[in-house]
PDB file of N, CA and C in Angstrom:
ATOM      1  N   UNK A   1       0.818  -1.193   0.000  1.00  0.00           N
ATOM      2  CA  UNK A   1       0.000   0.000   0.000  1.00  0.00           C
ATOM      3  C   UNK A   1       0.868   1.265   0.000  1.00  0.00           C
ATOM      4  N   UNK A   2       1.815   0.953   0.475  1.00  0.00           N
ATOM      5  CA  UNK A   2       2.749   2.092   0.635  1.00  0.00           C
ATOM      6  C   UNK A   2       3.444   2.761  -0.364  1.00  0.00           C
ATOM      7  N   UNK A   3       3.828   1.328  -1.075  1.00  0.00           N
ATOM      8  CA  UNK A   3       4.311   1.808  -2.525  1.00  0.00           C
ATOM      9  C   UNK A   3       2.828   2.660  -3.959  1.00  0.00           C
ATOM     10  N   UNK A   4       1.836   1.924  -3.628  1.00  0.00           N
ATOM     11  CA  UNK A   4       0.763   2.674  -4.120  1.00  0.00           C
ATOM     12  C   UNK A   4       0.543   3.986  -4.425  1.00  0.00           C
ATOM     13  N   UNK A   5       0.595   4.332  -2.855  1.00  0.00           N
ATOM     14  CA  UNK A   5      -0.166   5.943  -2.248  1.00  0.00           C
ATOM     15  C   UNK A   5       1.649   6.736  -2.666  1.00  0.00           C
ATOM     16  N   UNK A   6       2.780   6.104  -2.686  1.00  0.00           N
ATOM     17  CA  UNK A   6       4.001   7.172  -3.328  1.00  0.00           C
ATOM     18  C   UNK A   6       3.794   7.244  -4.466  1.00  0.00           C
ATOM     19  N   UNK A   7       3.327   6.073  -5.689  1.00  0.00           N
ATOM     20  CA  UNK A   7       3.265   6.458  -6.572  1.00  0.00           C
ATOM     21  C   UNK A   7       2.002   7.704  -7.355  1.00  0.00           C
ATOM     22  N   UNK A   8       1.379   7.126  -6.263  1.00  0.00           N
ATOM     23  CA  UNK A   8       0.196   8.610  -6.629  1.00  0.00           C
ATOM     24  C   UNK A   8       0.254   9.620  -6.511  1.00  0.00           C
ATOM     25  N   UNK A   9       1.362  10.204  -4.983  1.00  0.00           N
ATOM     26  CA  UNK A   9       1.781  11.108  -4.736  1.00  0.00           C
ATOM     27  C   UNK A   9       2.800  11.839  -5.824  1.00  0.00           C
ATOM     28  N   UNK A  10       3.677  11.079  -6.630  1.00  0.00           N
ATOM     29  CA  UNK A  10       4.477  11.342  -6.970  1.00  0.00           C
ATOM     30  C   UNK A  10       3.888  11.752  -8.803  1.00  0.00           C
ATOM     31  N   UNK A  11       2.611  11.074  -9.664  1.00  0.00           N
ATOM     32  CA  UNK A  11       2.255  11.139 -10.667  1.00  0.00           C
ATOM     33  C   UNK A  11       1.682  12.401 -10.385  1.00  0.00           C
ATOM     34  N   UNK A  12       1.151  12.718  -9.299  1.00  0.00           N
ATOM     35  CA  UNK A  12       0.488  13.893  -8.765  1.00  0.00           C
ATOM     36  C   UNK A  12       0.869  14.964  -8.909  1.00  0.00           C
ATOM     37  N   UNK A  13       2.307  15.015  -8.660  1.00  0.00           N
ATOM     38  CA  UNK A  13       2.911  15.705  -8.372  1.00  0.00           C
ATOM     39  C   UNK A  13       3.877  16.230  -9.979  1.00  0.00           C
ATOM     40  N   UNK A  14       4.078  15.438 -10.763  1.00  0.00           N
ATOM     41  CA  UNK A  14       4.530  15.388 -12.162  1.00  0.00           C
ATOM     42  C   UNK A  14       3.561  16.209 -12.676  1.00  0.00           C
ATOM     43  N   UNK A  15       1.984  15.810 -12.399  1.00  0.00           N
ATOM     44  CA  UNK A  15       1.320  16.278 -13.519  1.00  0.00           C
ATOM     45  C   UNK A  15       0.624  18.404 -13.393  1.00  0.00           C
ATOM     46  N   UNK A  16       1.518  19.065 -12.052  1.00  0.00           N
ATOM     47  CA  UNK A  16       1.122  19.856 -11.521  1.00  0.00           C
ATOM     48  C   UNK A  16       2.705  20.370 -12.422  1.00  0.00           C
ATOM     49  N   UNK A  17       3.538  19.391 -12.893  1.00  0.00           N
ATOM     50  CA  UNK A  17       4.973  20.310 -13.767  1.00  0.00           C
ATOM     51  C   UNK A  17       4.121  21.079 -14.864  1.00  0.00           C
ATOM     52  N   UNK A  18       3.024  20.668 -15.399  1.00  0.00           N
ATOM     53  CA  UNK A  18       2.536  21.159 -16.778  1.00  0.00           C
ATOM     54  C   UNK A  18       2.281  22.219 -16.710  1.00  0.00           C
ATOM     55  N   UNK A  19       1.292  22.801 -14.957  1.00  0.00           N
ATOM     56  CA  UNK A  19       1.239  24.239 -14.585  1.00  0.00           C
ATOM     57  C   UNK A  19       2.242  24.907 -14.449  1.00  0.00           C
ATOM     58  N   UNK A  20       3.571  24.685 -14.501  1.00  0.00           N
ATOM     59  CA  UNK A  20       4.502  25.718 -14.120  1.00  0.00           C
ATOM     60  C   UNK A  20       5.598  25.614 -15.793  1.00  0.00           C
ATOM     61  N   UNK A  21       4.885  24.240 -16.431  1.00  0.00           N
ATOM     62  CA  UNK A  21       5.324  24.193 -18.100  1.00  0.00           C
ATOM     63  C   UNK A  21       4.473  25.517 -18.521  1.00  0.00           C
ATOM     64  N   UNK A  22       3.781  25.499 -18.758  1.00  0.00           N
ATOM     65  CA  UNK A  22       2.355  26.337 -19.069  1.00  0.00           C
ATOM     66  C   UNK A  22       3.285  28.139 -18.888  1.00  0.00           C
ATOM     67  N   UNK A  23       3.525  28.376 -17.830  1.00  0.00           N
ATOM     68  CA  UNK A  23       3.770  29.545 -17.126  1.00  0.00           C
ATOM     69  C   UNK A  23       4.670  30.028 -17.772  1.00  0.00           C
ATOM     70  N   UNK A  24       6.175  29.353 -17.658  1.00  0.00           N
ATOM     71  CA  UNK A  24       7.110  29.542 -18.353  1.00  0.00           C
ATOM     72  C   UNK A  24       7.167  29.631 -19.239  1.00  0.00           C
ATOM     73  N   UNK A  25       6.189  29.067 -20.572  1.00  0.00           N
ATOM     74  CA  UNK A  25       6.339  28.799 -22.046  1.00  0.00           C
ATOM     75  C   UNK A  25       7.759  27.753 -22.259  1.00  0.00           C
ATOM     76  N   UNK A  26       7.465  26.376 -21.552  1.00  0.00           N
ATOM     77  CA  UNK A  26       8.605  25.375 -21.817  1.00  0.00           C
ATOM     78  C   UNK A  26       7.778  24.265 -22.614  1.00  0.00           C
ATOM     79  N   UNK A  27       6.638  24.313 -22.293  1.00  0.00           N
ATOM     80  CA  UNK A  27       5.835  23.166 -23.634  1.00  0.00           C
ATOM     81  C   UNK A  27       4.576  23.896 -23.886  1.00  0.00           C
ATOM     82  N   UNK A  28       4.332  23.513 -25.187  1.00  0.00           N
ATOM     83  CA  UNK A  28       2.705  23.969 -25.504  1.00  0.00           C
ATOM     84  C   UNK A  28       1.855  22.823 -25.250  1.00  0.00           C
ATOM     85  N   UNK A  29       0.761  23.542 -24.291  1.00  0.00           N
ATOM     86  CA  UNK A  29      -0.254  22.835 -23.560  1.00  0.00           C
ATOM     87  C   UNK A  29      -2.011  23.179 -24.035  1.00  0.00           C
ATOM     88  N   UNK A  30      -1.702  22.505 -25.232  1.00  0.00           N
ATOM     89  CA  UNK A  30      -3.353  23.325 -25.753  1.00  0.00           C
ATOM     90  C   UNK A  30      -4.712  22.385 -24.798  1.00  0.00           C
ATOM     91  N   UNK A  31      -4.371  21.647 -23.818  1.00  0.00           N
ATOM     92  CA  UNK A  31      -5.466  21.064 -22.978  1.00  0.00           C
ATOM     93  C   UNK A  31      -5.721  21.823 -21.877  1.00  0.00           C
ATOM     94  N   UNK A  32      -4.574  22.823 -21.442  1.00  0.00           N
ATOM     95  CA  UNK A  32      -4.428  24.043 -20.316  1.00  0.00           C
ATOM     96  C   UNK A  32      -5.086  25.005 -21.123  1.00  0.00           C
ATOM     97  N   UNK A  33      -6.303  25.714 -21.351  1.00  0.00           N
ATOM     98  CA  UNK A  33      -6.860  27.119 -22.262  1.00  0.00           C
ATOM     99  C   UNK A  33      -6.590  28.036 -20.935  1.00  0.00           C
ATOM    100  N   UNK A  34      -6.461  28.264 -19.877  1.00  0.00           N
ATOM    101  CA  UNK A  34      -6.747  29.261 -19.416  1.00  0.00           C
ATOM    102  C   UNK A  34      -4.952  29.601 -19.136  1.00  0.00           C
ATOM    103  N   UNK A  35      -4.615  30.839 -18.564  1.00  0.00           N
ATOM    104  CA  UNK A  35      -3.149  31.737 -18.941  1.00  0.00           C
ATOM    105  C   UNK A  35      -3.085  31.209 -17.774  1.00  0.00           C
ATOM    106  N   UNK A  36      -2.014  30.695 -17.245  1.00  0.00           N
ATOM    107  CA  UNK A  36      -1.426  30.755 -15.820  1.00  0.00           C
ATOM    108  C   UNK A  36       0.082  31.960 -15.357  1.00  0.00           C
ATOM    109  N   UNK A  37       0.022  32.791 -15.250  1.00  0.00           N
ATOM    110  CA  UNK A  37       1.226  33.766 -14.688  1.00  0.00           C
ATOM    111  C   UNK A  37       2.255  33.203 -14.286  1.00  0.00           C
ATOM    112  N   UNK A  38       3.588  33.995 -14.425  1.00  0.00           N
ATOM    113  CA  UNK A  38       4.684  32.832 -13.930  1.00  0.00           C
ATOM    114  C   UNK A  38       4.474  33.206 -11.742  1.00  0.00           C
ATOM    115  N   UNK A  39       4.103  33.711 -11.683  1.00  0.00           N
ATOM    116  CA  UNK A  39       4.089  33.604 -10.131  1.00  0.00           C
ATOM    117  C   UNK A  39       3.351  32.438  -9.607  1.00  0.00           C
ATOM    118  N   UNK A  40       2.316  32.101 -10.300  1.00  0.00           N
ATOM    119  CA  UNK A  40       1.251  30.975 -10.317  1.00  0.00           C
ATOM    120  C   UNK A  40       1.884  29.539 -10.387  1.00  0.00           C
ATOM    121  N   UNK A  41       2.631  30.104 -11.969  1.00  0.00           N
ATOM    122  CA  UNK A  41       3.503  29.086 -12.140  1.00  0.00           C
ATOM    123  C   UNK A  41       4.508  28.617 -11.238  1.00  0.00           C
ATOM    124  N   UNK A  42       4.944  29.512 -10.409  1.00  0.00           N
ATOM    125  CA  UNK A  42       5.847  29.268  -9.262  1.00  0.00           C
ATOM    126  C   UNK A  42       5.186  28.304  -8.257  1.00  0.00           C
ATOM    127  N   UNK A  43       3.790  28.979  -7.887  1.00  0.00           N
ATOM    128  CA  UNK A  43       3.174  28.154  -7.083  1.00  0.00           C
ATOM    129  C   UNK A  43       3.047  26.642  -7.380  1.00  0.00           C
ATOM    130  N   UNK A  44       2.541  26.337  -8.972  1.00  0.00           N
ATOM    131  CA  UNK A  44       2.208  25.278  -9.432  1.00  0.00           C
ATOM    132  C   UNK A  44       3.793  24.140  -9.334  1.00  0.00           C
ATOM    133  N   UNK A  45       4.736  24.791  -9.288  1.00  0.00           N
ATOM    134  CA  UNK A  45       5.895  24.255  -8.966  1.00  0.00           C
ATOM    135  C   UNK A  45       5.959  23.616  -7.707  1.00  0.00           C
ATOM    136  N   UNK A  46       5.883  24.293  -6.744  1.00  0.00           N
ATOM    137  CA  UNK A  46       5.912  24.065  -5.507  1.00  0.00           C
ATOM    138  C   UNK A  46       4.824  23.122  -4.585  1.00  0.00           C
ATOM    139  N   UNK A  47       3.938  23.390  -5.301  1.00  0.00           N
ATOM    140  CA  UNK A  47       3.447  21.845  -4.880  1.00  0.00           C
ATOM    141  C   UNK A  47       3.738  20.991  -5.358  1.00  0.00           C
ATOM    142  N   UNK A  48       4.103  20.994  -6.537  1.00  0.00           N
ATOM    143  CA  UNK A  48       4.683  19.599  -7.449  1.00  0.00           C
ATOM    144  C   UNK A  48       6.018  19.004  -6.768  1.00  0.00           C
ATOM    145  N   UNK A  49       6.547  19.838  -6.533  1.00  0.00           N
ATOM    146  CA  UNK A  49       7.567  19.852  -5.122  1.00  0.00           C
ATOM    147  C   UNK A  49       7.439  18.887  -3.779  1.00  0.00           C
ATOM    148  N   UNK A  50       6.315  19.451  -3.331  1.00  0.00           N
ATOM    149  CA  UNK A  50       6.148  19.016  -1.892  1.00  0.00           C
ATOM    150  C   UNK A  50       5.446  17.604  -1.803  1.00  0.00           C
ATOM    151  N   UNK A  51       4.270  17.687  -3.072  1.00  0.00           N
ATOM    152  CA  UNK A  51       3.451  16.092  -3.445  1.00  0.00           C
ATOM    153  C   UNK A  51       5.180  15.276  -3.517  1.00  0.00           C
ATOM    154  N   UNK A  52       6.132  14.956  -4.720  1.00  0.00           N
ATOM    155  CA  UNK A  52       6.805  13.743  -5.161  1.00  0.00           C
ATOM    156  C   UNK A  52       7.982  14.089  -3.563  1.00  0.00           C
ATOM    157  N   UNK A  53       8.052  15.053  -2.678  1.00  0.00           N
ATOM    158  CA  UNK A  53       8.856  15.023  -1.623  1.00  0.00           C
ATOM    159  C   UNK A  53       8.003  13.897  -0.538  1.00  0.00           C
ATOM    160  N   UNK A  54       7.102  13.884  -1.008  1.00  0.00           N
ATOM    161  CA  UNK A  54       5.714  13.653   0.255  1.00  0.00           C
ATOM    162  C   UNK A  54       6.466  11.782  -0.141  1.00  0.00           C
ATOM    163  N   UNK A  55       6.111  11.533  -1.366  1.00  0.00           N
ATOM    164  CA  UNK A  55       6.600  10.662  -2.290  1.00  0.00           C
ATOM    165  C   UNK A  55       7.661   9.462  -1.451  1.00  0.00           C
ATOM    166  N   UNK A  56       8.555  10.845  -1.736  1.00  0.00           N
ATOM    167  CA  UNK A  56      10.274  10.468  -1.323  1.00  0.00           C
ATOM    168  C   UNK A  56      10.080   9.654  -0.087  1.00  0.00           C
ATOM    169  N   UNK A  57       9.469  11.179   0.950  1.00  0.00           N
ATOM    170  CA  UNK A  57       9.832  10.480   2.491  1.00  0.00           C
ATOM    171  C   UNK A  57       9.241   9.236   2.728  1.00  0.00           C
ATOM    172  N   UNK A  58       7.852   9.406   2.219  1.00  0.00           N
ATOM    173  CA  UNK A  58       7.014   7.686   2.342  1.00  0.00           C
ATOM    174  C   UNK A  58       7.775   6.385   1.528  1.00  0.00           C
ATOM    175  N   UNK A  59       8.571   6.463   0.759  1.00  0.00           N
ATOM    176  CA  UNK A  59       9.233   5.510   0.513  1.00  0.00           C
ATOM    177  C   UNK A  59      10.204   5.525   1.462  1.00  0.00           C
ATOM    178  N   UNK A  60      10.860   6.112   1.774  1.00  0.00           N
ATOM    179  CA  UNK A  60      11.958   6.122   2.249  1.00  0.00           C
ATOM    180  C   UNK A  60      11.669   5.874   4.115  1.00  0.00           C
ATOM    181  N   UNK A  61      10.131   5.834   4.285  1.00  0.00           N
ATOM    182  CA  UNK A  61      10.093   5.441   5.510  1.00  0.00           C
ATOM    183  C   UNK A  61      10.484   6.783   6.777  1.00  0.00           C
ATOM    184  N   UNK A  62      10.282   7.489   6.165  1.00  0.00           N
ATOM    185  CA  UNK A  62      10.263   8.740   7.300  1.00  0.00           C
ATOM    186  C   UNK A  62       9.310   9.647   7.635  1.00  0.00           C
ATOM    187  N   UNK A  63       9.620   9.649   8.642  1.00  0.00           N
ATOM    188  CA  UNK A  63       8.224  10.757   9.294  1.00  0.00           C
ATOM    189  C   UNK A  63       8.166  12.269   8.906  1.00  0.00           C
ATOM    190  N   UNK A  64       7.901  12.886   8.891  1.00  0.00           N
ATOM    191  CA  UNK A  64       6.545  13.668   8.448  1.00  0.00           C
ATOM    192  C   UNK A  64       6.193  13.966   6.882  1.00  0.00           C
ATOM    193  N   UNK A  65       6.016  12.595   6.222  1.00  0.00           N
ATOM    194  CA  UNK A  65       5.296  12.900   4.995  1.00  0.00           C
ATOM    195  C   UNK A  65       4.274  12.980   4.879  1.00  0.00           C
ATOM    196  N   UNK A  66       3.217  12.537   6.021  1.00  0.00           N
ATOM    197  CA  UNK A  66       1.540  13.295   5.963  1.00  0.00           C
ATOM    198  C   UNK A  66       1.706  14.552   5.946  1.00  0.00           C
ATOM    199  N   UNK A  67       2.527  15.581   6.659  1.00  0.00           N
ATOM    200  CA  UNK A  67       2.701  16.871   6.541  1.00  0.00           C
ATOM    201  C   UNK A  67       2.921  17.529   5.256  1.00  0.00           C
ATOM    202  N   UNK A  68       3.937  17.238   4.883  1.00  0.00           N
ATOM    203  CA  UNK A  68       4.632  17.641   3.100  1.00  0.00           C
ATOM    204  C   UNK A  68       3.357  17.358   2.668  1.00  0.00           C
ATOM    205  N   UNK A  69       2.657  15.645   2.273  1.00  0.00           N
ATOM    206  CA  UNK A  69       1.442  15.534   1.539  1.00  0.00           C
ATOM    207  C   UNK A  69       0.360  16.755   1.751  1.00  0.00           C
ATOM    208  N   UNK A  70       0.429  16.818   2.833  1.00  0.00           N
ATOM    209  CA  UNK A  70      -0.867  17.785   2.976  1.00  0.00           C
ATOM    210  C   UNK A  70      -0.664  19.120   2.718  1.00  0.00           C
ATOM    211  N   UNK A  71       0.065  19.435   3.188  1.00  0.00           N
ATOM    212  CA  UNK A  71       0.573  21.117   2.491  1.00  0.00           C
ATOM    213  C   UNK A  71       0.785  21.181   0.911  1.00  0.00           C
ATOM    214  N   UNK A  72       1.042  20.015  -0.071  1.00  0.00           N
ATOM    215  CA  UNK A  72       1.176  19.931  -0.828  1.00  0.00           C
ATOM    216  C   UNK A  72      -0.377  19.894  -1.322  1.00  0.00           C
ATOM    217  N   UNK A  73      -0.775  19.073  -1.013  1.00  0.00           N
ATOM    218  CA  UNK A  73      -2.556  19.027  -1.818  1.00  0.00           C
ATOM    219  C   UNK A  73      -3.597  20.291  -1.326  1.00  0.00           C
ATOM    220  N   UNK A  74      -2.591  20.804  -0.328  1.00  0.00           N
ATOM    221  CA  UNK A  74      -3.932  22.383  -0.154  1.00  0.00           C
ATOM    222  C   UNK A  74      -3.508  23.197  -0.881  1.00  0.00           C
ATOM    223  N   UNK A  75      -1.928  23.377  -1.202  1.00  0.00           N
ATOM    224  CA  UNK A  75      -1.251  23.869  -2.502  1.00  0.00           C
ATOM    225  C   UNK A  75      -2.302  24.096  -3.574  1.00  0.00           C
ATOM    226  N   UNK A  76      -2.161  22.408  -3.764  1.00  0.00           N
ATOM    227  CA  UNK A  76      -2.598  21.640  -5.219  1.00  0.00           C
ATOM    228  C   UNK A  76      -4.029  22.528  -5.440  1.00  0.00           C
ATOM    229  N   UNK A  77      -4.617  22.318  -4.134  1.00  0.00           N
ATOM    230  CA  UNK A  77      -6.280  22.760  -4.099  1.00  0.00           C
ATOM    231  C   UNK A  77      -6.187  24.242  -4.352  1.00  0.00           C
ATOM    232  N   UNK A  78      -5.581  25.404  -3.767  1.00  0.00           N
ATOM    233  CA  UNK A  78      -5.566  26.861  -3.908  1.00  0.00           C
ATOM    234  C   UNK A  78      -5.326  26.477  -5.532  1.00  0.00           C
ATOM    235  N   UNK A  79      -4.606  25.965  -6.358  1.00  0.00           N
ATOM    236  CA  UNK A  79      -4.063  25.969  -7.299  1.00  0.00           C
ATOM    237  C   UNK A  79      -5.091  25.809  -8.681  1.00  0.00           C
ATOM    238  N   UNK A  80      -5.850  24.842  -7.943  1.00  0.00           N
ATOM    239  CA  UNK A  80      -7.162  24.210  -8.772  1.00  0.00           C
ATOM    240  C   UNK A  80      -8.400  25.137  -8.369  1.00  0.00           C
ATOM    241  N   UNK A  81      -8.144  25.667  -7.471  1.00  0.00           N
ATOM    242  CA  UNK A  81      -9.436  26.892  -7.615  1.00  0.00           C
ATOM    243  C   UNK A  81      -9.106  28.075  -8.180  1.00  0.00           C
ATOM    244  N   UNK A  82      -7.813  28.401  -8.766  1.00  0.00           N
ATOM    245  CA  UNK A  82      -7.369  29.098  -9.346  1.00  0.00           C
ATOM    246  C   UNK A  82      -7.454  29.161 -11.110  1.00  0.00           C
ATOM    247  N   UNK A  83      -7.474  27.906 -11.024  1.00  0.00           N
ATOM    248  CA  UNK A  83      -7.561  27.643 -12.685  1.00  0.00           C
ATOM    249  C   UNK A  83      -8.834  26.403 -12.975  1.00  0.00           C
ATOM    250  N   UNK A  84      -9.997  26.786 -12.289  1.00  0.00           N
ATOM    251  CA  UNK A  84     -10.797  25.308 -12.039  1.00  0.00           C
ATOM    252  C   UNK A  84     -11.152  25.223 -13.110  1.00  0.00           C
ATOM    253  N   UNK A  85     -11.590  25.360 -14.646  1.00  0.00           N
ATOM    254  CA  UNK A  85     -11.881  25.475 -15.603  1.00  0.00           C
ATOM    255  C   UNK A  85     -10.852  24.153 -16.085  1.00  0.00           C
ATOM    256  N   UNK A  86      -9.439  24.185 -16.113  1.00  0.00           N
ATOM    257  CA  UNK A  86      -8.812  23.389 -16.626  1.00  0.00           C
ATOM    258  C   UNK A  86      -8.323  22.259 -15.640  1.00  0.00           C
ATOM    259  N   UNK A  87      -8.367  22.208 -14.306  1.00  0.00           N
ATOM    260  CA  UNK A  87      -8.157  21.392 -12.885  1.00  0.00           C
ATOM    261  C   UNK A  87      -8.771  21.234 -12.326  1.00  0.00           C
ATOM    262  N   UNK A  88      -9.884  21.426 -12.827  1.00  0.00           N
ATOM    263  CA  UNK A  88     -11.126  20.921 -11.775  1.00  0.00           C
ATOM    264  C   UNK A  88     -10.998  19.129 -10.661  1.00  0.00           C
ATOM    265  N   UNK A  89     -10.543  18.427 -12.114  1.00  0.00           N
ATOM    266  CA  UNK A  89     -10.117  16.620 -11.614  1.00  0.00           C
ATOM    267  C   UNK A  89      -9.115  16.786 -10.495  1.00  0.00           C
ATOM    268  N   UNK A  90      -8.495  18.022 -10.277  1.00  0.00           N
ATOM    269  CA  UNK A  90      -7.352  17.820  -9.438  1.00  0.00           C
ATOM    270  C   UNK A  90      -7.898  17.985  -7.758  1.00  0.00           C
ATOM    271  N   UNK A  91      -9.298  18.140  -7.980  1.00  0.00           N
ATOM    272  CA  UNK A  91      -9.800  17.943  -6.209  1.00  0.00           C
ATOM    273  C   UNK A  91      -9.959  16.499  -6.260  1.00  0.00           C
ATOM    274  N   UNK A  92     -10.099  15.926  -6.897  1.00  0.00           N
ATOM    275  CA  UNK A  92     -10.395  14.229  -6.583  1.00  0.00           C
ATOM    276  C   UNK A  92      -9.315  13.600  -6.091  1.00  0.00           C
ATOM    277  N   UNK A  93      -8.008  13.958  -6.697  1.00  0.00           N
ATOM    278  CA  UNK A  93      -7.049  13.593  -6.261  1.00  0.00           C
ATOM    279  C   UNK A  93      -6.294  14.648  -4.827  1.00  0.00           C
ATOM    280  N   UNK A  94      -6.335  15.457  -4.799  1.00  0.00           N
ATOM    281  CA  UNK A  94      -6.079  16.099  -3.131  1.00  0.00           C
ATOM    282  C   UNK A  94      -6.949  15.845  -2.195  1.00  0.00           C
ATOM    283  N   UNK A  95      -8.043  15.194  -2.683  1.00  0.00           N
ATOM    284  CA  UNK A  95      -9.140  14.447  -1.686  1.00  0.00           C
ATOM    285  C   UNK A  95      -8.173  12.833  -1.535  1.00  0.00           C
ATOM    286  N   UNK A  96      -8.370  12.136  -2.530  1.00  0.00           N
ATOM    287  CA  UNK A  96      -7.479  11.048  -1.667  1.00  0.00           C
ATOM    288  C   UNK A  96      -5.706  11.284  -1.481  1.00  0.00           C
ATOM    289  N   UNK A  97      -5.569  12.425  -1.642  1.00  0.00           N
ATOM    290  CA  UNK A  97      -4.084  12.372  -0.812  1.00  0.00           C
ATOM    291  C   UNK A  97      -4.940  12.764   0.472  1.00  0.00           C
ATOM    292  N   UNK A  98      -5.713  14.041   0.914  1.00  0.00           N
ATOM    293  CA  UNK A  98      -5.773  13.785   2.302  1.00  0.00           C
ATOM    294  C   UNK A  98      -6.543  12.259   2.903  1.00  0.00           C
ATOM    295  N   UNK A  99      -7.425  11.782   2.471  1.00  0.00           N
ATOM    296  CA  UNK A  99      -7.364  10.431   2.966  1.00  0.00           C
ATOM    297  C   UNK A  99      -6.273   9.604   2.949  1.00  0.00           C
ATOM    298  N   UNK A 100      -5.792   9.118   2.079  1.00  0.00           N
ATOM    299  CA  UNK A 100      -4.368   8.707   2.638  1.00  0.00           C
ATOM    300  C   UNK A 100      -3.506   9.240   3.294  1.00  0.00           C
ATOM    301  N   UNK A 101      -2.951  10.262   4.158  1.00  0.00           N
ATOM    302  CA  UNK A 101      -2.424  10.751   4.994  1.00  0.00           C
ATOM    303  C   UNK A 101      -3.312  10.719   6.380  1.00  0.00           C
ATOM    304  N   UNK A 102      -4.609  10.656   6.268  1.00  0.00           N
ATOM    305  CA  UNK A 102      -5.345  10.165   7.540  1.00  0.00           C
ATOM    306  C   UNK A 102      -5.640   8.740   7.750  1.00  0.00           C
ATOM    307  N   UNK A 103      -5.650   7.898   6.713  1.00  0.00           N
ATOM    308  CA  UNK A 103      -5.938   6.567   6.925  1.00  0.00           C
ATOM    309  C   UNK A 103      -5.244   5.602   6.888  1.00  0.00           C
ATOM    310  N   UNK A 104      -3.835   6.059   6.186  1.00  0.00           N
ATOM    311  CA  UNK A 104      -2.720   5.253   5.997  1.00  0.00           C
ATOM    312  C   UNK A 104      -2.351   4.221   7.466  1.00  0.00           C
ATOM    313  N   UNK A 105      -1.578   3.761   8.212  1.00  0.00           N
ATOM    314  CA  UNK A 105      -1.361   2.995   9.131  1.00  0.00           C
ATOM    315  C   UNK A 105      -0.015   3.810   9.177  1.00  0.00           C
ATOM    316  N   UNK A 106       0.214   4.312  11.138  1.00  0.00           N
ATOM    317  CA  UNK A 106       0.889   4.743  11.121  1.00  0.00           C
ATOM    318  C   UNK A 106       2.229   3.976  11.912  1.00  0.00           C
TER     319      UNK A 106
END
């Protein structure tokens, strides 16, 4: 299970690079229509950050990756109410990262 919930954390966390691709102008993203700013884009970084860190520590068996996870998916969430038009799917998934960080076995 453990290996599961990192890999979700971590695809999670990849697919939040496209918002800060988007920002920068490093790929064209014609499935992203709405403009994301590079400050945004900064943001969209930084959770992408903290989700595959969340990743790391849970593989790696260390404590406080419910923390990282979760700061990372309220990230994720400010992020997706920011651009909900094109991220809307991305509450489904910061919904089960916070369930898995509450239900996981500690």
């Amino acid at each position: 299970m453990r290996f599961a919930i990192a890999i979700f954390l971590l695809i999670h966390g990849l697919i939040h690079l496209m918002g800060f691709a988007k920002a920068f102008g490093l790929a064209k993203l014609p499935q992203l229509q709405q403009g994301i700013t590079r400050p945004v884009g900064l943001l969209w970084l930084a959770a992408a950050l903290l989700l595959m860190c969340a990743a790391a520590l849970l593989l790696l068996s260390r404590g406080g990756w419910r923390w990282v996870a979760l700061t990372g998916a309220l990230l994720s969430q400010g992020m997706v109410l920011l651009d909900w038009q094109d991220a809307k799917a991305g509450t489904l998934a910061n919904l089960v990262v916070l369930l898995c960080t509450w239900f996981f076995p500690r």
